[in-house]
Every structure is written in structure tokens, then in C-alpha cells.
C-alpha atoms as a PDB file:
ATOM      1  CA  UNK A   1       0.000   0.000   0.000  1.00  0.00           C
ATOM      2  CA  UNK A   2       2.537   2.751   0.821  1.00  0.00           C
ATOM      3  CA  UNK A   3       4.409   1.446  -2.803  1.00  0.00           C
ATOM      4  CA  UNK A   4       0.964   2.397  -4.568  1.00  0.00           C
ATOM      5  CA  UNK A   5       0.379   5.977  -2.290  1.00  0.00           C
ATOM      6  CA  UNK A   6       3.927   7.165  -2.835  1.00  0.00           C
ATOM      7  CA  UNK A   7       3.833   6.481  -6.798  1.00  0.00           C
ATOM      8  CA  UNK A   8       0.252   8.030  -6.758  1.00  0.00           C
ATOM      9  CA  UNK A   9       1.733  11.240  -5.000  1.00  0.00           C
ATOM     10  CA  UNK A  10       4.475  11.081  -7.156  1.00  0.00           C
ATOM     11  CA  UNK A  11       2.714  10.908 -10.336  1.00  0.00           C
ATOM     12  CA  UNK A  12       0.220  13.723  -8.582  1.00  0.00           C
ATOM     13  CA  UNK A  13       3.332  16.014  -8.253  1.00  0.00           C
ATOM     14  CA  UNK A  14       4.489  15.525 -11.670  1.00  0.00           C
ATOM     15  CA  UNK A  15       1.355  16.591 -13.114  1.00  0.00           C
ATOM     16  CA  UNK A  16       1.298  19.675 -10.890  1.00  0.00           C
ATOM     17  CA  UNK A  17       4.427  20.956 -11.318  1.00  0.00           C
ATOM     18  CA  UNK A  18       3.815  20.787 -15.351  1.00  0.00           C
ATOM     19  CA  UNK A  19       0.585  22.572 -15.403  1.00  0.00           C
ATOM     20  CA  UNK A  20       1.662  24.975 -13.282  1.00  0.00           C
ATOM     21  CA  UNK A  21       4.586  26.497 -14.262  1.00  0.00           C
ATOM     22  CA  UNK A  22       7.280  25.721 -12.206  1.00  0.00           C
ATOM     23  CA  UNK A  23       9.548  24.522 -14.736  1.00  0.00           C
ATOM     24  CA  UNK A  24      10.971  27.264 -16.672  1.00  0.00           C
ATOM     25  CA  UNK A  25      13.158  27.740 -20.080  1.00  0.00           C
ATOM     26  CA  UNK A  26      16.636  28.369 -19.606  1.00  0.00           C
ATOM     27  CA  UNK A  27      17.063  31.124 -22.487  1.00  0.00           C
ATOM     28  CA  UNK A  28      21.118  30.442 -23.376  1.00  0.00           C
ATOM     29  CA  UNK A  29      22.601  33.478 -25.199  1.00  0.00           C
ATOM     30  CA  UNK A  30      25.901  32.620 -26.883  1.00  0.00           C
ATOM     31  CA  UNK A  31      28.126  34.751 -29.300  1.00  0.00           C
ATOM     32  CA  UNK A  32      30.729  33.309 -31.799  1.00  0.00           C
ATOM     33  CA  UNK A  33      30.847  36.940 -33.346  1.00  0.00           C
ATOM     34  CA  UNK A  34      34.682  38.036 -34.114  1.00  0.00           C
ATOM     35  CA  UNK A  35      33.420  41.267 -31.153  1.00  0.00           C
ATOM     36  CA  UNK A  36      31.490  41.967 -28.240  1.00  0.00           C
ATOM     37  CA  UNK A  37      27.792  41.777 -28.704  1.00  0.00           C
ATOM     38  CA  UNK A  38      25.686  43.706 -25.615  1.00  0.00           C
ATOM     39  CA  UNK A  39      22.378  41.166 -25.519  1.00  0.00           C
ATOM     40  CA  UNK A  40      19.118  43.422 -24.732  1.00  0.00           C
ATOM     41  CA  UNK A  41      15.981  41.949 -23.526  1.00  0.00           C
ATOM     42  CA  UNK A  42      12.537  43.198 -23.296  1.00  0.00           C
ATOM     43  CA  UNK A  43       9.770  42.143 -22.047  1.00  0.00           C
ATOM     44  CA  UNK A  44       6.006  42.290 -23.149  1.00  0.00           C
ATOM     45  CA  UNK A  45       3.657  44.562 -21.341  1.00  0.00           C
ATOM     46  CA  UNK A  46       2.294  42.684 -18.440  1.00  0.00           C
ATOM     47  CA  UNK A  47       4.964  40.064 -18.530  1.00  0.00           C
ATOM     48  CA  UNK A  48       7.679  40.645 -15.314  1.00  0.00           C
ATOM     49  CA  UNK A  49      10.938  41.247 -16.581  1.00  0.00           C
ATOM     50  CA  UNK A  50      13.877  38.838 -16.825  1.00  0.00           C
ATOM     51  CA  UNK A  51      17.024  38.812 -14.289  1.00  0.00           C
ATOM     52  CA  UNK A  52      18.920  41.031 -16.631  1.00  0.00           C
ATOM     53  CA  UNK A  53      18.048  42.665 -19.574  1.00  0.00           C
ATOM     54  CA  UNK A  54      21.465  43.661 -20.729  1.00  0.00           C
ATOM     55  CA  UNK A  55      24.979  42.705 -20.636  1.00  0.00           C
ATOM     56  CA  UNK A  56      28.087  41.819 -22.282  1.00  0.00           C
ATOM     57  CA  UNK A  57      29.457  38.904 -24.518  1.00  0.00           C
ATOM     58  CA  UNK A  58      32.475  38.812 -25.428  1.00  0.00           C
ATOM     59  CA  UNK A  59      34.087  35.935 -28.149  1.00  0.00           C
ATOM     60  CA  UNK A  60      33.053  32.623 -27.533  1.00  0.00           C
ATOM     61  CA  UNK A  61      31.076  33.647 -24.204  1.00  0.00           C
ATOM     62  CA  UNK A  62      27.528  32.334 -23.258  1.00  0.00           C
ATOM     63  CA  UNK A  63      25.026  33.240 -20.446  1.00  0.00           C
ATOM     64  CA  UNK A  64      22.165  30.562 -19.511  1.00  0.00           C
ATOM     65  CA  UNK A  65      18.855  32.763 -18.432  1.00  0.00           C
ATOM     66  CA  UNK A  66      15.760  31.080 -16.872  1.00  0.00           C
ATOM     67  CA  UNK A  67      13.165  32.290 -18.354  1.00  0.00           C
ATOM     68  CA  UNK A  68       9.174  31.746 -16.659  1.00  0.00           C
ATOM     69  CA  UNK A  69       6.742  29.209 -19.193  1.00  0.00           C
ATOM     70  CA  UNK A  70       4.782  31.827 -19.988  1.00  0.00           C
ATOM     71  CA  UNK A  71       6.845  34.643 -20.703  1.00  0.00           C
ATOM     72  CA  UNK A  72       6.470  37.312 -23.727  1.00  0.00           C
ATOM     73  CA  UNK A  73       9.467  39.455 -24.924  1.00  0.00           C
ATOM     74  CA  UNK A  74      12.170  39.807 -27.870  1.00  0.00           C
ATOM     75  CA  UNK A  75      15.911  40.157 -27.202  1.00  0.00           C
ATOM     76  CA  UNK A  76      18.551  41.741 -29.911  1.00  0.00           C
ATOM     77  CA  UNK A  77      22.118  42.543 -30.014  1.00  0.00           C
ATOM     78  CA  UNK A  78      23.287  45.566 -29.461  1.00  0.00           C
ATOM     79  CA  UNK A  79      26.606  46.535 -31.393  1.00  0.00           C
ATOM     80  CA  UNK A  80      29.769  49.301 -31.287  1.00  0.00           C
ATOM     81  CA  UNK A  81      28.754  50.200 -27.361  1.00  0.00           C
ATOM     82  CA  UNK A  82      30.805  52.288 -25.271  1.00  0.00           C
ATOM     83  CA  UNK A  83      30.699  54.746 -22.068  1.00  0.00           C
ATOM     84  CA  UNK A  84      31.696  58.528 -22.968  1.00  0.00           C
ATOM     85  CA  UNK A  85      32.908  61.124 -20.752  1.00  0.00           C
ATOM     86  CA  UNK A  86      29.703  60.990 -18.422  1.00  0.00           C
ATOM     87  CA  UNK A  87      29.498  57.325 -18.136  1.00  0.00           C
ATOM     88  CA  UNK A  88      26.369  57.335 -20.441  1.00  0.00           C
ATOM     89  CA  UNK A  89      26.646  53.876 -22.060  1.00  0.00           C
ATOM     90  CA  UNK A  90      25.335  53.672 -25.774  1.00  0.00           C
ATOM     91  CA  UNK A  91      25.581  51.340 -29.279  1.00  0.00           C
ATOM     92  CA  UNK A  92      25.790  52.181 -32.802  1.00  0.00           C
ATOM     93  CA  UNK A  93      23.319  49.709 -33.132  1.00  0.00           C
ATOM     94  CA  UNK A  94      20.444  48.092 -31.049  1.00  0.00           C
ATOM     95  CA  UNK A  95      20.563  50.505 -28.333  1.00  0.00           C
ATOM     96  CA  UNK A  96      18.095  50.566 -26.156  1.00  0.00           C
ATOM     97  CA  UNK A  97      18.535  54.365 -25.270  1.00  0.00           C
ATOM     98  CA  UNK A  98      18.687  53.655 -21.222  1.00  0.00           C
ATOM     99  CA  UNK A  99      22.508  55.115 -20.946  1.00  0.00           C
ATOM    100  CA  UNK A 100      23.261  51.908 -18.886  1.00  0.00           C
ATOM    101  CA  UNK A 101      24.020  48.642 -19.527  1.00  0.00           C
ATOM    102  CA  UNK A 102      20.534  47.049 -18.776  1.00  0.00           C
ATOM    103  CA  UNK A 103      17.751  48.009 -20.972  1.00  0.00           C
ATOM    104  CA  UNK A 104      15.438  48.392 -17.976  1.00  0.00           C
ATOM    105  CA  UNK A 105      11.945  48.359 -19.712  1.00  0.00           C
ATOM    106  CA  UNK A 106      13.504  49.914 -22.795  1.00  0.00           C
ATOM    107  CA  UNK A 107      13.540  47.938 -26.839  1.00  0.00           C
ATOM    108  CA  UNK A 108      15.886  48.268 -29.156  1.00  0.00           C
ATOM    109  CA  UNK A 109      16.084  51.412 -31.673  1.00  0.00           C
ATOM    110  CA  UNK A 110      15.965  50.143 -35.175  1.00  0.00           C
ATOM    111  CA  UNK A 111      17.754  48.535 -37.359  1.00  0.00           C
ATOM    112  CA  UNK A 112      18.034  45.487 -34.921  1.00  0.00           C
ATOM    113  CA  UNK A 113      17.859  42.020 -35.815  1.00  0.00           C
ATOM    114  CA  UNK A 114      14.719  40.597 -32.995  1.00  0.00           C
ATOM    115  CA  UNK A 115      14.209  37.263 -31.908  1.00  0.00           C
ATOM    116  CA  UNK A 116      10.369  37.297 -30.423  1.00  0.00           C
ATOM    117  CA  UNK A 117       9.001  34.738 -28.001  1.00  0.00           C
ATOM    118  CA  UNK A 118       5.832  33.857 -26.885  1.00  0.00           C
ATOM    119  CA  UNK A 119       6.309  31.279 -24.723  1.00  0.00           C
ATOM    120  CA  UNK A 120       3.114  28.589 -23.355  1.00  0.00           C
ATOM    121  CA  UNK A 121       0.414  30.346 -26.334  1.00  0.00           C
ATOM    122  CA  UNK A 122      -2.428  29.001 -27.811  1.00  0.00           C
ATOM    123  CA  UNK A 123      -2.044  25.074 -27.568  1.00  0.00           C
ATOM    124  CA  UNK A 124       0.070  25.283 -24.688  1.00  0.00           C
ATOM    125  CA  UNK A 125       3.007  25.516 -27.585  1.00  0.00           C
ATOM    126  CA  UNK A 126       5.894  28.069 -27.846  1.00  0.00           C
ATOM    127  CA  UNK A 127       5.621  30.806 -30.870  1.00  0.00           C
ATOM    128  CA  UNK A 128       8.953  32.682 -31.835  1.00  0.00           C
ATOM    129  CA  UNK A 129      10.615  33.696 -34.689  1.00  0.00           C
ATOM    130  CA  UNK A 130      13.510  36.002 -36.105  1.00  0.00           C
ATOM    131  CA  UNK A 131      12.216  39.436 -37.542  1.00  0.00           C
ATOM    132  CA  UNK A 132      14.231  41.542 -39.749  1.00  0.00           C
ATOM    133  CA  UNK A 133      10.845  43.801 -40.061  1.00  0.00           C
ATOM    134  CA  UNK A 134      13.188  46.673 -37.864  1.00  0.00           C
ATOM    135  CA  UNK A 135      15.814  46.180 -39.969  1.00  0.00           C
ATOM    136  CA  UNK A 136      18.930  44.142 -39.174  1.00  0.00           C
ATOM    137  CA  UNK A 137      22.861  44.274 -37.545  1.00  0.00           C
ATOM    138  CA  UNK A 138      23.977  41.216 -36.871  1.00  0.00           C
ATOM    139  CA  UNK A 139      23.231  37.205 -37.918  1.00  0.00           C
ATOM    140  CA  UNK A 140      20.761  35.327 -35.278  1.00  0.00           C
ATOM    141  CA  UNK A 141      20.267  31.718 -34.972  1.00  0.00           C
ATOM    142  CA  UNK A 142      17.179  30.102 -32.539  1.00  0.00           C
ATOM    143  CA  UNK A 143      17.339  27.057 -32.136  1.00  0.00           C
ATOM    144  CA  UNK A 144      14.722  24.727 -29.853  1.00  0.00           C
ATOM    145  CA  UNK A 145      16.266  21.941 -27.378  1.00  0.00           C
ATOM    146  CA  UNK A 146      14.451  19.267 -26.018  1.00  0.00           C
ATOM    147  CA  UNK A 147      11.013  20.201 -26.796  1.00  0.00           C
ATOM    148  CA  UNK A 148       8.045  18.503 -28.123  1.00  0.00           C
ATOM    149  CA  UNK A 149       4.592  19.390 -30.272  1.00  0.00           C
ATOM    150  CA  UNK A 150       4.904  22.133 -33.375  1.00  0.00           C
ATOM    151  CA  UNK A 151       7.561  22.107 -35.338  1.00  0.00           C
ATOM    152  CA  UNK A 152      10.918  22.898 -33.206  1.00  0.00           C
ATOM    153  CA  UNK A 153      12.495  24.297 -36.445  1.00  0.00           C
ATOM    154  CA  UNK A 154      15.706  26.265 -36.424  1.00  0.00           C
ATOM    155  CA  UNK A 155      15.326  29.727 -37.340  1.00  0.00           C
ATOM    156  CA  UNK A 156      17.142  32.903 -38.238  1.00  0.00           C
ATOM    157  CA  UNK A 157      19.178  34.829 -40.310  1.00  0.00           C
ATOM    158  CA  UNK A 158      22.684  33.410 -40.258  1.00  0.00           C
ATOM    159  CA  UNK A 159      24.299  35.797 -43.470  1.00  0.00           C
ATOM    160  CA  UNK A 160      26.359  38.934 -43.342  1.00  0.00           C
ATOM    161  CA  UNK A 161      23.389  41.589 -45.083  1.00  0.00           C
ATOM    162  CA  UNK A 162      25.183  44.649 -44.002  1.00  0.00           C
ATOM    163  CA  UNK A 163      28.077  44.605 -46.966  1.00  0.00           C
ATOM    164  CA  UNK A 164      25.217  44.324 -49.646  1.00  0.00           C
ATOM    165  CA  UNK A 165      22.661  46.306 -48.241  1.00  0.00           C
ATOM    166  CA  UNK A 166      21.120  48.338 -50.480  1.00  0.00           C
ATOM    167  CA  UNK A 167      22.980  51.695 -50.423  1.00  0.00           C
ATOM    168  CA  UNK A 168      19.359  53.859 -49.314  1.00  0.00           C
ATOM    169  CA  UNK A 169      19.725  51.258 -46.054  1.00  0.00           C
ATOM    170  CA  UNK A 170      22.184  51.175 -45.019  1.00  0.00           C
ATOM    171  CA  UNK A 171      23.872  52.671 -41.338  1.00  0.00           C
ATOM    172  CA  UNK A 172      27.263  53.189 -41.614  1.00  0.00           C
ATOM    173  CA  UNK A 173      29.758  53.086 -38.720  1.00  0.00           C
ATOM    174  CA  UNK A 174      31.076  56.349 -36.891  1.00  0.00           C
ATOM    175  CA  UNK A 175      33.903  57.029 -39.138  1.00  0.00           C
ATOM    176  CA  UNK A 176      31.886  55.715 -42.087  1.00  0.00           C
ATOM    177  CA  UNK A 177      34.220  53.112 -42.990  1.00  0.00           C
ATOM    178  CA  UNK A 178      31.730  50.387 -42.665  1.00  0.00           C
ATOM    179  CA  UNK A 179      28.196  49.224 -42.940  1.00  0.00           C
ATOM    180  CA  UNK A 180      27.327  48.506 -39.673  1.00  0.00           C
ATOM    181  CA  UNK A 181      23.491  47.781 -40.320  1.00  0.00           C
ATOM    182  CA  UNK A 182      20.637  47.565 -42.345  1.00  0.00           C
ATOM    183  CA  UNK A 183      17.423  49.648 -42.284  1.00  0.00           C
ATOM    184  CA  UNK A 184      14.085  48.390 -42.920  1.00  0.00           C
ATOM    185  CA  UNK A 185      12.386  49.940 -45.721  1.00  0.00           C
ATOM    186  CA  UNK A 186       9.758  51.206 -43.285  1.00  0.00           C
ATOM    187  CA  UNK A 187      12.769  53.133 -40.793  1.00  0.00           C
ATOM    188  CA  UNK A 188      14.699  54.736 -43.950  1.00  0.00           C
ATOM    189  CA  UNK A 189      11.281  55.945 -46.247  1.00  0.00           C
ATOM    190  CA  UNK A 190       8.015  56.181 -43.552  1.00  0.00           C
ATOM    191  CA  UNK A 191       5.984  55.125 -46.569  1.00  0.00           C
ATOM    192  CA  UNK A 192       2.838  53.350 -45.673  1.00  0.00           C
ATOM    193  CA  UNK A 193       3.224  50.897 -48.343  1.00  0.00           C
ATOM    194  CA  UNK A 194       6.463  49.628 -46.636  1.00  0.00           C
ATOM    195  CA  UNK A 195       5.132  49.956 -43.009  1.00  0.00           C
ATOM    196  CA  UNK A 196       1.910  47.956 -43.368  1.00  0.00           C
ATOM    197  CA  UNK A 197       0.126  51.039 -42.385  1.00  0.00           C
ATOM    198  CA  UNK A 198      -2.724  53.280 -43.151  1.00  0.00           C
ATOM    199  CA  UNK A 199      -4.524  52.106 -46.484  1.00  0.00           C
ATOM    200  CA  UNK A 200      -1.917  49.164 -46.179  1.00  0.00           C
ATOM    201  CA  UNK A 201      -2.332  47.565 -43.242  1.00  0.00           C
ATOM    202  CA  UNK A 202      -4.197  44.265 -43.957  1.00  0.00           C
ATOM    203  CA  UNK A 203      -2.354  41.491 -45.397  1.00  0.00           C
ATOM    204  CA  UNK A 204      -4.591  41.373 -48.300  1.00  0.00           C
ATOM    205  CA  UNK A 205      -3.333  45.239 -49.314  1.00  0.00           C
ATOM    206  CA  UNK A 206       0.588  45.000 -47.650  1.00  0.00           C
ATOM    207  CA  UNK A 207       2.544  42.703 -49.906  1.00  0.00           C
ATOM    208  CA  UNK A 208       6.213  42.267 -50.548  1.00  0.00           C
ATOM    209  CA  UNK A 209       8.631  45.256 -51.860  1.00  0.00           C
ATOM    210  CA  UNK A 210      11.709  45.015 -53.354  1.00  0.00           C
ATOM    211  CA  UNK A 211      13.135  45.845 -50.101  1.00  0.00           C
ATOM    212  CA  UNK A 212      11.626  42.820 -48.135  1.00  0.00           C
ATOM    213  CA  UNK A 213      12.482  40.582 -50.745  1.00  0.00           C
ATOM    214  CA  UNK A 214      15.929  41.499 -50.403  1.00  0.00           C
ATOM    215  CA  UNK A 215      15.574  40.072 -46.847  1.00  0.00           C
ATOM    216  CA  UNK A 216      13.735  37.536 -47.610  1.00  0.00           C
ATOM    217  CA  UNK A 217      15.875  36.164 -50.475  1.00  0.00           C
ATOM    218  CA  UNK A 218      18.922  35.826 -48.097  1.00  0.00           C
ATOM    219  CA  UNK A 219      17.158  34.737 -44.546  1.00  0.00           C
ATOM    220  CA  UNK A 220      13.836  32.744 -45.912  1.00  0.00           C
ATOM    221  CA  UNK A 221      12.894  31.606 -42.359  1.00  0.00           C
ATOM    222  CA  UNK A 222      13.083  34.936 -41.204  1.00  0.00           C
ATOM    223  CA  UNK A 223      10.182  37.861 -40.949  1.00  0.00           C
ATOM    224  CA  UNK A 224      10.966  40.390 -43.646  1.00  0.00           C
ATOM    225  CA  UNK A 225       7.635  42.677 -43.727  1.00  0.00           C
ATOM    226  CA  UNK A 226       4.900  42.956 -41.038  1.00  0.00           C
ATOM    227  CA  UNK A 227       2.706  40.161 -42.717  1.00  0.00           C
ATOM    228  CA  UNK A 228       5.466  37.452 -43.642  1.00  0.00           C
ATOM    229  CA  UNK A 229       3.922  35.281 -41.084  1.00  0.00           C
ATOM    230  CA  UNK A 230       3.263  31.839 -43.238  1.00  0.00           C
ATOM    231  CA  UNK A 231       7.215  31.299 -43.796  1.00  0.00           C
ATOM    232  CA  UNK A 232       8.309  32.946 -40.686  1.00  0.00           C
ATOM    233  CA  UNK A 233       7.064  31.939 -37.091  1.00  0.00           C
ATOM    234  CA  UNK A 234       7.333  28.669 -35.335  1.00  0.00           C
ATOM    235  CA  UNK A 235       6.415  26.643 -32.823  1.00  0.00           C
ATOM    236  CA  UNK A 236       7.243  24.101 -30.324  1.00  0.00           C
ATOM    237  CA  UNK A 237       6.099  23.105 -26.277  1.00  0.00           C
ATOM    238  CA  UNK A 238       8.324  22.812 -23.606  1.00  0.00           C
ATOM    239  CA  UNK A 239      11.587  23.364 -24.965  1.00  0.00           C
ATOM    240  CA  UNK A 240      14.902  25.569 -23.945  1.00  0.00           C
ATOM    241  CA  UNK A 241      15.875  27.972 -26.890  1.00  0.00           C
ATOM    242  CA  UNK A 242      19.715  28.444 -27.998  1.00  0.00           C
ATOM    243  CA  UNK A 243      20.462  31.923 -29.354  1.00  0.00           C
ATOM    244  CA  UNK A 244      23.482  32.715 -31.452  1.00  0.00           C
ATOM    245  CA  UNK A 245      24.855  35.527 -32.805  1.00  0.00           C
ATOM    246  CA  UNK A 246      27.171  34.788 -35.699  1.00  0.00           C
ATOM    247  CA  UNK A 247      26.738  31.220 -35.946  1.00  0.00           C
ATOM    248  CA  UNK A 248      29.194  29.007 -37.306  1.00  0.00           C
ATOM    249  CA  UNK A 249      27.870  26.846 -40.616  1.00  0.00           C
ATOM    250  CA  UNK A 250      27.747  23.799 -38.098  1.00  0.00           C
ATOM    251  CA  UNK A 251      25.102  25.608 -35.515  1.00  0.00           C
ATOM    252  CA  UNK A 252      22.992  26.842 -38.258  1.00  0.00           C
ATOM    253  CA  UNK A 253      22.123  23.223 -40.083  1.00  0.00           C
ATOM    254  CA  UNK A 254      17.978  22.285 -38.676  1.00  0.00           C
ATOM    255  CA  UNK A 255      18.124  20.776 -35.694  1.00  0.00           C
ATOM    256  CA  UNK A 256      16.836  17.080 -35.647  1.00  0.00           C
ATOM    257  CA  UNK A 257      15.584  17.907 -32.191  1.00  0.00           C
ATOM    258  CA  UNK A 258      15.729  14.233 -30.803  1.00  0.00           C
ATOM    259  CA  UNK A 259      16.587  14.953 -27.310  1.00  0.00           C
ATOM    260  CA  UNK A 260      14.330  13.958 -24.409  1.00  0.00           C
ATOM    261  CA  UNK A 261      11.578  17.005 -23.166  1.00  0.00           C
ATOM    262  CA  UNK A 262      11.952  18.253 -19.808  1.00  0.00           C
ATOM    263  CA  UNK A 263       9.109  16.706 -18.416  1.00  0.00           C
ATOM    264  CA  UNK A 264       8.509  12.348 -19.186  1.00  0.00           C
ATOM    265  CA  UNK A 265       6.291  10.084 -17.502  1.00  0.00           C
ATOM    266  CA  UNK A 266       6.991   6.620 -17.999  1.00  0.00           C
ATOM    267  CA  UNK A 267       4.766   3.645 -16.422  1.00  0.00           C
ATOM    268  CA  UNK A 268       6.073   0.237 -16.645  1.00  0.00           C
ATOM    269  CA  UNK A 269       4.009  -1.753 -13.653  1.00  0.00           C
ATOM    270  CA  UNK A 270       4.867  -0.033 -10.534  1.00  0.00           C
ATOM    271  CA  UNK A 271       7.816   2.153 -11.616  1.00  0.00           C
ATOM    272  CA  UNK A 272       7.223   5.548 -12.767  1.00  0.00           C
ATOM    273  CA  UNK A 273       9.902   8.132 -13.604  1.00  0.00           C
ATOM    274  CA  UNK A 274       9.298  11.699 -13.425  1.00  0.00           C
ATOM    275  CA  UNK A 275      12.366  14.538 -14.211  1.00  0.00           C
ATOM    276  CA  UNK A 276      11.489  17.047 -11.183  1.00  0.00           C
ATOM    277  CA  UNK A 277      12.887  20.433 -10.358  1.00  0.00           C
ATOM    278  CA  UNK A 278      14.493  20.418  -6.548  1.00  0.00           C
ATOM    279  CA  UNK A 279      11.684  22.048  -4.926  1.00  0.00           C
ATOM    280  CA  UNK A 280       9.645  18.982  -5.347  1.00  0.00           C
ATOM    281  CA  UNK A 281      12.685  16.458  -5.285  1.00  0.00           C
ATOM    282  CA  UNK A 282      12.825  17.861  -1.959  1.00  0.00           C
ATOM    283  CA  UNK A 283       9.304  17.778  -1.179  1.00  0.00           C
ATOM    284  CA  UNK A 284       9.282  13.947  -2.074  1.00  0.00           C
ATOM    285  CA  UNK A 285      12.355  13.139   0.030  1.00  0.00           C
ATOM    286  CA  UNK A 286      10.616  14.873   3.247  1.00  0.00           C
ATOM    287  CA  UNK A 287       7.584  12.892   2.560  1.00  0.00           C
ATOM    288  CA  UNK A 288       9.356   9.817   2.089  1.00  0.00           C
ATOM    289  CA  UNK A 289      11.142   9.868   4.865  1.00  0.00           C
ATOM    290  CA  UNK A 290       7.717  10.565   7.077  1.00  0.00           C
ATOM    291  CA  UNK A 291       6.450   7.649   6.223  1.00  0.00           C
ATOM    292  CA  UNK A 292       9.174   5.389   6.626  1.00  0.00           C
ATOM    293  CA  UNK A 293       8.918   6.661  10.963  1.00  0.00           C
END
């Protein structure tokens, strides 16, 4: 009898901790850029804000974030940051515009590549995707671990655009010996016809420009206009998300996403398994241990 109570509460515990959030993504941020990228995150309205929501990675550096199942928010790469006299801290591109290091409730000033997450939507599955609709700086790779349901595709925009960007796009560096980033048709003009606004904002009446399709041509998984949605977002449930900026050709092949999900239940007679954060590890070894006096 106390076999069959303790695999009833354990199975009972399982099932709570999944449908109630207490497993969260981890979020892991690496750049194999040839410089220092500044991440930036942001948070949707009504969604708490992460840890951090800004700081540096140098070469071949990584930083693992947890992340809550049902958060909301985008994160970029901010580029060319420095402090000046004042200790104002700024980027040439992607700043945020706080004058610190964190972002603190602030997004990222176009052109900024954006990888958006929406995490725990409709169907209990994960929605995110790689926009280049603000423009773009630097290559992005997402890539899903571990998850199951959707799709769990890899995503991004893993080319250099800024040398061919089309000379009405492009940012150039502070000396203006380099491209440093890409506008978005929308940024450099303000025409509705390019910002999905006004008598264009429907997807039947906003269609691809020449502009867009330059994006599109080179990142096809990525957004390249406000309505690119059928090529460009994905989904998966229950899955940590690797983010790379610069990725090397062997990070950017499509993940065959085999690996096990965070949360299995397995019955085979009167074993069952169950992956569990501490908390309730802990919880079961207390209980355990009560009814063994």
C-alpha cells in the first residue's frame, strides 16, 4: 500500500508541477561573433521582466537565463557600445537608449535584428521567430532543445546583409568606414506601403517590396515585412531555446531535435519516472522519509 500511495503522489506532483509552471526555459545566449555583442531583452507589457536585460558577450562567451513558461518578450544585439565622458553607455546599433548597460523596460532602436518569443500560447506551444521587419545588424540563430509538439524548427538569419545592403539602407559606422546595419524599408522611407500602415495595413493590401524581398531572399525563415507570417514563425512546447549571434555553418544546419523534453512520464508496472525540479525532489524526500517513521 505505501508502494501504490507514494507512486500516486508522485505521479500527482508531476502533473502539478507541469501545469503549473514551475519549470521554466533556460534562455542560453551565446556569441561566436569576431566582437562583443551587448544582448538586450525586453519584455512584453504585463509580462515581469527577466534577471537582466542587458549585458556583455564577449568571443566565444555564453550566459544561460531562466526564463518563466509563460513569458512574452524579444531580445537583440546591441553593437559598437561604449561609455563617454559621463558614463552614459550607448551602441551604434540596437541601443536601447537607457545610458546603462541594462535596458530596464527599454527595446531596441531600429535597425536590430529581434528574436520574439511567446512562450506557453495558444495550444500550450511556444511561438517565436527572427524578424528583420526593424531592420537588421547582426546574424541570429534560434534554435529549440528538447522540446516537443509544433515544429521545433531552427530559425534565423545566419548571413552577413550589411556589406550588400542596399545603399538607401544602409547605417554606416562612426567614421563611415563600414556598414554597420541595415534599415528596414519602413525606418529609412516612412511610406505606408512599406510599413503595413494606413490604407496598407491588412495582409490582403501589404505585400512584398523590393526591399523585403531582399531580406527575404537571403534569410527565408526569417520575418521580412509585417505580414510574412506563413514562412516565418514557429512553434514548439516545452523546450529551452539556444540563441546565437554569428553562428558558425555547423550551428545553423535544422536541428533534428531528438533529445528527451523536460518533463517524461513513464509507467512500466509499478515504476514511474518523473524529471522534477528540486523544490519537489525535496518535497518527495521529506515525505518519504515521514512515512518510513
Amino acid at each position: 500500500m505505501a508502494t501504490v500511495q507514494l507512486s500516486f503522489a508522485l505521479f500527482s506532483l508531476c502533473l502539478l508541477q507541469y501545469s503549473s509552471g514551475v519549470f521554466s526555459a533556460t534562455f542560453t545566449i551565446v556569441n561566436q561573433c569576431s566582437y562583443t555583442v551587448w544582448p538586450g531583452i525586453l519584455s512584453s507589457a504585463g509580462t515581469p521582466q527577466l534577471s537582466t536585460t542587458g549585458f556583455a558577450l564577449q568571443t566565444g562567451e555564453s550566459n544561460a537565463i531562466s526564463v518563466p513558461t509563460d513569458w512574452s518578450g524579444r531580445l537583440w544585439g546591441r553593437t559598437l557600445c561604449n561609455y563617454d565622458s559621463t558614463g552614459k553607455f550607448t551602441c551604434v546599433t540596437g541601443d536601447c537608449g537607457s545610458g546603462v548597460l541594462e535596458c530596464a523596460g527599454s527595446g531596441a532602436l531600429p535597425p536590430a535584428t529581434l528574436a520574439e518569443f511567446t512562450l506557453n500560447g495558444a495550444g500550450g506551444l511556444d511561438f517565436y521567430d527572427v524578424s528583420l521587419v526593424d531592420g537588421y545588424n547582426l546574424p541570429m540563430l534560434v534554435v529549440a532543445q528538447g522540446g516537443t509538439g509544433g515544429n521545433c524548427t531552427a530559425t534565423g538569419c545566419v548571413v552577413d546583409l550589411n556589406s550588400a545592403c542596399p545603399s538607401d539602407l544602409r547605417v554606416n559606422s562612426v567614421d563611415g568606414s563600414e556598414n554597420v546595419a541595415c534599415k528596414s524599408a519602413c525606418e529609412a522611407f516612412g511610406d505606408p506601403q512599406y510599413c503595413c500602415s494606413g490604407a496598407y495595413a491588412t495582409p490582403d493590401t501589404c505585400k512584398p517590396t523590393y526591399y523585403s524581398e531582399y531580406f527575404k531572399t537571403a534569410c527565408p525563415r526569417a520575418y521580412s515585412y509585417a505580414y510574412d507570417d506563413g514562412t516565418s514563425t514557429f512553434t514548439c512546447a516545452s523546450a529551452d531555446y539556444v540563441i546565437t549571434f554569428c553562428p558558425s555553418a555547423s550551428t545553423s544546419q535544422k536541428s533534428s531535435y531528438s533529445e528527451a523534453t523536460d518533463v517524461s512520464l513513464v509507467s512500466s508496472g509499478s515504476a514511474l519516472s518523473c524529471i522534477l525540479s528540486p523544490y519537489v525532489a525535496g518535497f518527495i524526500a521529506i515525505s518519504v522519509t515521514a512515512w518510513q517513521l
